[in-house]
Protein backbone atom coordinates (compact mmCIF):
# COMPACT_ATOMS: atom_id res chain seq x y z
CA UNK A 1 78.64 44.46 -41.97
CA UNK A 2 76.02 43.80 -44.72
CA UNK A 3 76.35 43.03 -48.39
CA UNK A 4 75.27 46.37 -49.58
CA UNK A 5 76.41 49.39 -47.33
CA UNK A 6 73.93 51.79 -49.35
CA UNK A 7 71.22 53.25 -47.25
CA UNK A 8 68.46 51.38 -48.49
CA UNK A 9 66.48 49.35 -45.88
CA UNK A 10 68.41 45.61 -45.22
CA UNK A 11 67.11 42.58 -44.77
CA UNK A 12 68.30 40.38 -42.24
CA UNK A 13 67.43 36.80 -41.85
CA UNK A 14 68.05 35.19 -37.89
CA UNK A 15 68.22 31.11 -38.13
CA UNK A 16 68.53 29.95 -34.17
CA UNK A 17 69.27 26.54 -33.76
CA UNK A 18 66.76 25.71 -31.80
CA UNK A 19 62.82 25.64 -30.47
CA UNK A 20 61.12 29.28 -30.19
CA UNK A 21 60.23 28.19 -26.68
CA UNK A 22 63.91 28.58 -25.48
CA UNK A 23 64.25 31.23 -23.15
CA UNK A 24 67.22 33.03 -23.83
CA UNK A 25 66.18 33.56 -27.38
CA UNK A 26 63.75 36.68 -26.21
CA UNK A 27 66.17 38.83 -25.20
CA UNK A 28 68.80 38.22 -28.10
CA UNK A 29 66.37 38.57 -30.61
CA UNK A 30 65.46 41.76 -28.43
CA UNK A 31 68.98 42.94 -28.23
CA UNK A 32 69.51 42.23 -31.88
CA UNK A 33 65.93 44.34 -32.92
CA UNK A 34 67.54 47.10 -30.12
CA UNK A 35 71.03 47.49 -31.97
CA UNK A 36 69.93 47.63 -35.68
CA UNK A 37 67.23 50.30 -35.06
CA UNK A 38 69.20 52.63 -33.05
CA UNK A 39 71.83 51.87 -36.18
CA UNK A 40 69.26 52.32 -39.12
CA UNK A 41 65.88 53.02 -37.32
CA UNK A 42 62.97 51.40 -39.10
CA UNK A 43 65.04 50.67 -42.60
CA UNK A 44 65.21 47.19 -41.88
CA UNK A 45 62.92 43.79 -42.07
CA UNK A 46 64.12 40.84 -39.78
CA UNK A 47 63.15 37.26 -40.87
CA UNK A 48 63.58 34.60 -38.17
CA UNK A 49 63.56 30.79 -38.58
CA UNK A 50 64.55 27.80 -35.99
CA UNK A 51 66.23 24.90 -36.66
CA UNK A 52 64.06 22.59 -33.56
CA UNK A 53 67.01 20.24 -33.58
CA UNK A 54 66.24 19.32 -30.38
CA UNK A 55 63.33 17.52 -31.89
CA UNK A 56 64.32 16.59 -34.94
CA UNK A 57 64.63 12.57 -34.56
CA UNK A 58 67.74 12.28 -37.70
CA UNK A 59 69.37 14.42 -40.30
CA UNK A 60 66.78 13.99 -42.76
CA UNK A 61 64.09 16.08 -41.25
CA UNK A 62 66.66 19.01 -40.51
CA UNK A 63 67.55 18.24 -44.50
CA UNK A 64 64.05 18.72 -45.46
CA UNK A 65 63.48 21.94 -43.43
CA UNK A 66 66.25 23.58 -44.73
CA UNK A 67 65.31 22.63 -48.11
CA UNK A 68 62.38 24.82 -47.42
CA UNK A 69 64.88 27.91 -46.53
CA UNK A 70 66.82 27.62 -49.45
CA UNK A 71 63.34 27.72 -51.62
CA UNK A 72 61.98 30.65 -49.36
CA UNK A 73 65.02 33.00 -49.13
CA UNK A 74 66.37 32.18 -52.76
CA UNK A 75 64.66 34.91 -54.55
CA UNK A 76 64.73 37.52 -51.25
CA UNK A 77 68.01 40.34 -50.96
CA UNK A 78 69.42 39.13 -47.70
CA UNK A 79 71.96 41.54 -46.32
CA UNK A 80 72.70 39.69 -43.50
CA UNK A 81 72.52 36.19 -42.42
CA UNK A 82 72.31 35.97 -38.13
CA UNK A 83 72.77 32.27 -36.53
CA UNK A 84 72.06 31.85 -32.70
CA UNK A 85 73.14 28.55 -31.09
CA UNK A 86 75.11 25.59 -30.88
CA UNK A 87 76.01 24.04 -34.03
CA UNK A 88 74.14 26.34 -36.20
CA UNK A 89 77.04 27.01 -38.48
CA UNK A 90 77.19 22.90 -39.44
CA UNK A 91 73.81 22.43 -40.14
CA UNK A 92 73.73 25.69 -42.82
CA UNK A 93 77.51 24.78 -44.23
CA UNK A 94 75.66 21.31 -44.69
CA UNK A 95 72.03 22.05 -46.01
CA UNK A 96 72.54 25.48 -47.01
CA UNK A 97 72.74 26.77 -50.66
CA UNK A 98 75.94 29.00 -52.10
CA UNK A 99 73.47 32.26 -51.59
CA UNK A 100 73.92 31.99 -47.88
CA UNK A 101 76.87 30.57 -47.23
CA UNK A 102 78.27 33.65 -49.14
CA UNK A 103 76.30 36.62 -47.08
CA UNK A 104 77.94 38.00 -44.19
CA UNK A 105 77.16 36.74 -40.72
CA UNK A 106 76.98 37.24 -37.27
CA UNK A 107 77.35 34.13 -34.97
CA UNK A 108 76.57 33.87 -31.78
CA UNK A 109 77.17 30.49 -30.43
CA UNK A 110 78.62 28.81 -27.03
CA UNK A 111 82.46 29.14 -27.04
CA UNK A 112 84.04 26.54 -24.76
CA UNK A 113 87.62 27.08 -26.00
CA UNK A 114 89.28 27.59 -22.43
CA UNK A 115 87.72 24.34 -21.94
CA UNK A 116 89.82 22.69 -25.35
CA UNK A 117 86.48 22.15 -26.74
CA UNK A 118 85.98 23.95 -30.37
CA UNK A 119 83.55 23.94 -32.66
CA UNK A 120 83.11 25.22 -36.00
CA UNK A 121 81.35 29.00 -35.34
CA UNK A 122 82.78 30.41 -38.77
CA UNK A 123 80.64 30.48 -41.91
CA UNK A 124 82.79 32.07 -44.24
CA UNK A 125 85.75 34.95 -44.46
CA UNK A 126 82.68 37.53 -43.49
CA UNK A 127 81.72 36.29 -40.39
CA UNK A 128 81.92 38.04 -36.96
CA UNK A 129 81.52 36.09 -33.87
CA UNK A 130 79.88 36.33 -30.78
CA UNK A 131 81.27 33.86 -28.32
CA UNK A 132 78.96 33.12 -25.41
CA UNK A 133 81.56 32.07 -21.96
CA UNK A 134 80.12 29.68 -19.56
CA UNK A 135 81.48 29.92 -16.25
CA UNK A 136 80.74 26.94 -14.84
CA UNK A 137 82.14 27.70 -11.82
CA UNK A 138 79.98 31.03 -11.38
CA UNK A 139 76.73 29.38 -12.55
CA UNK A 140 77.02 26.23 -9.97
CA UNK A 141 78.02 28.56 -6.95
CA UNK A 142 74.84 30.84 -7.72
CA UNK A 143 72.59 27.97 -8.10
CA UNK A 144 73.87 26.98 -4.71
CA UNK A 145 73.98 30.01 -3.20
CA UNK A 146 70.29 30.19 -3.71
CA UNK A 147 69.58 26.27 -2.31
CA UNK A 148 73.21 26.42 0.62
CA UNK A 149 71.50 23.10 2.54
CA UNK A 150 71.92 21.31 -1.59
CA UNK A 151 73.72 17.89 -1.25
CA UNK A 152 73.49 16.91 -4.73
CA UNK A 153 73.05 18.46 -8.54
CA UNK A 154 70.60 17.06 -11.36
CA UNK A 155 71.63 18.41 -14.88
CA UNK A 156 68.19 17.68 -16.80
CA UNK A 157 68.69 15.79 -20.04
CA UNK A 158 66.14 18.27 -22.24
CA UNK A 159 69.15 18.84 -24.75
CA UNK A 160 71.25 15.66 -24.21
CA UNK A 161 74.35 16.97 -26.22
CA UNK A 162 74.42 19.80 -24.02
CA UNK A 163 73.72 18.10 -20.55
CA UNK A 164 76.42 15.95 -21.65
CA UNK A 165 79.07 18.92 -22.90
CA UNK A 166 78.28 20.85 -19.26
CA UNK A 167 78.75 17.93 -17.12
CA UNK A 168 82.19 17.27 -19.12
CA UNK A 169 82.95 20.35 -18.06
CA UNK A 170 82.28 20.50 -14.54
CA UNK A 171 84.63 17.46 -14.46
CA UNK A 172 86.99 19.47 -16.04
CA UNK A 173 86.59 22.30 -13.79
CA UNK A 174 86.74 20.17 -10.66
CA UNK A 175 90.16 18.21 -11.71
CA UNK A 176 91.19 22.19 -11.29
């Protein structure tokens, strides 16, 4: 899994896509911290950086930040490069330099495949991934479950792209 399989302590650097403030980055970044020290205890520092590009307003300022990575993590031993949400991969195969497009990876991303939707969640030959299922289905009857008197559904437009991907597929899921 990382670059060097000796047994000195690895360094692991977690980019996730988007704000700190998201809510299901907690307990990944918990889950992640979980698995590596019951694999190599304390031999291991994590560095974590997010992307915001929910509030990034063009390509430029996502440019910029990244130029920052490169100049931060050029002269650090990464062992292994972690990205955490949608579209991460693009954004580092774009802005990133050849010392981290070349580490091996772990990608966890939304994988909406049985939907015919695909998306680019490889960063190189030494990637593993982590597809993340939504069952839209499951999620929708839950939510109503909860609210059974509910006569309509509002999808809030925090992250547009994704509003916009989920309500494709409940269409898609209806037409079923």
């Amino acid at each position: 899994m990382f670059a060097d399989q000796s047994a000195k302590d690895k360094t692991i650097l977690i980019l996730l896509a988007l704000s700190p403030t998201q809510p299901a980055y907690q307990p990944i970044l918990n889950g992640i911290r979980q698995k590596l020290q019951e694999k190599y205890g304390d031999g291991f520092d994590i560095h974590t950086e997010y992307f915001d590009i929910e509030y990034q307003i063009d390509s430029s300022s996502i440019e910029m930040k990244f130029a920052r990575y490169n100049e931060k993590y050029k002269d650090i031993a990464i062992d292994l490069l972690i990205v955490v949400g949608r579209n991460g991969i693009d954004i580092i195969k774009k802005y990133a330099e050849d010392y981290l497009l070349k580490l091996p990876t772990i990608s966890v991303d939304l994988d909406f495949s049985d939907f015919g939707y695909t998306s680019n969640i490889k960063l190189n030959e030494k990637t593993a991934i982590v597809g993340m299922k939504m069952n839209i289905d499951k999620m929708l009857n839950t939510a109503l479950s909860v609210f059974p008197k509910t006569k309509s559904v509002f999808l809030s437009p925090v992250l547009q792209n994704l509003i916009s991907l989920c309500y494709r597929l409940l269409l898609f899921q209806l037409k079923k």
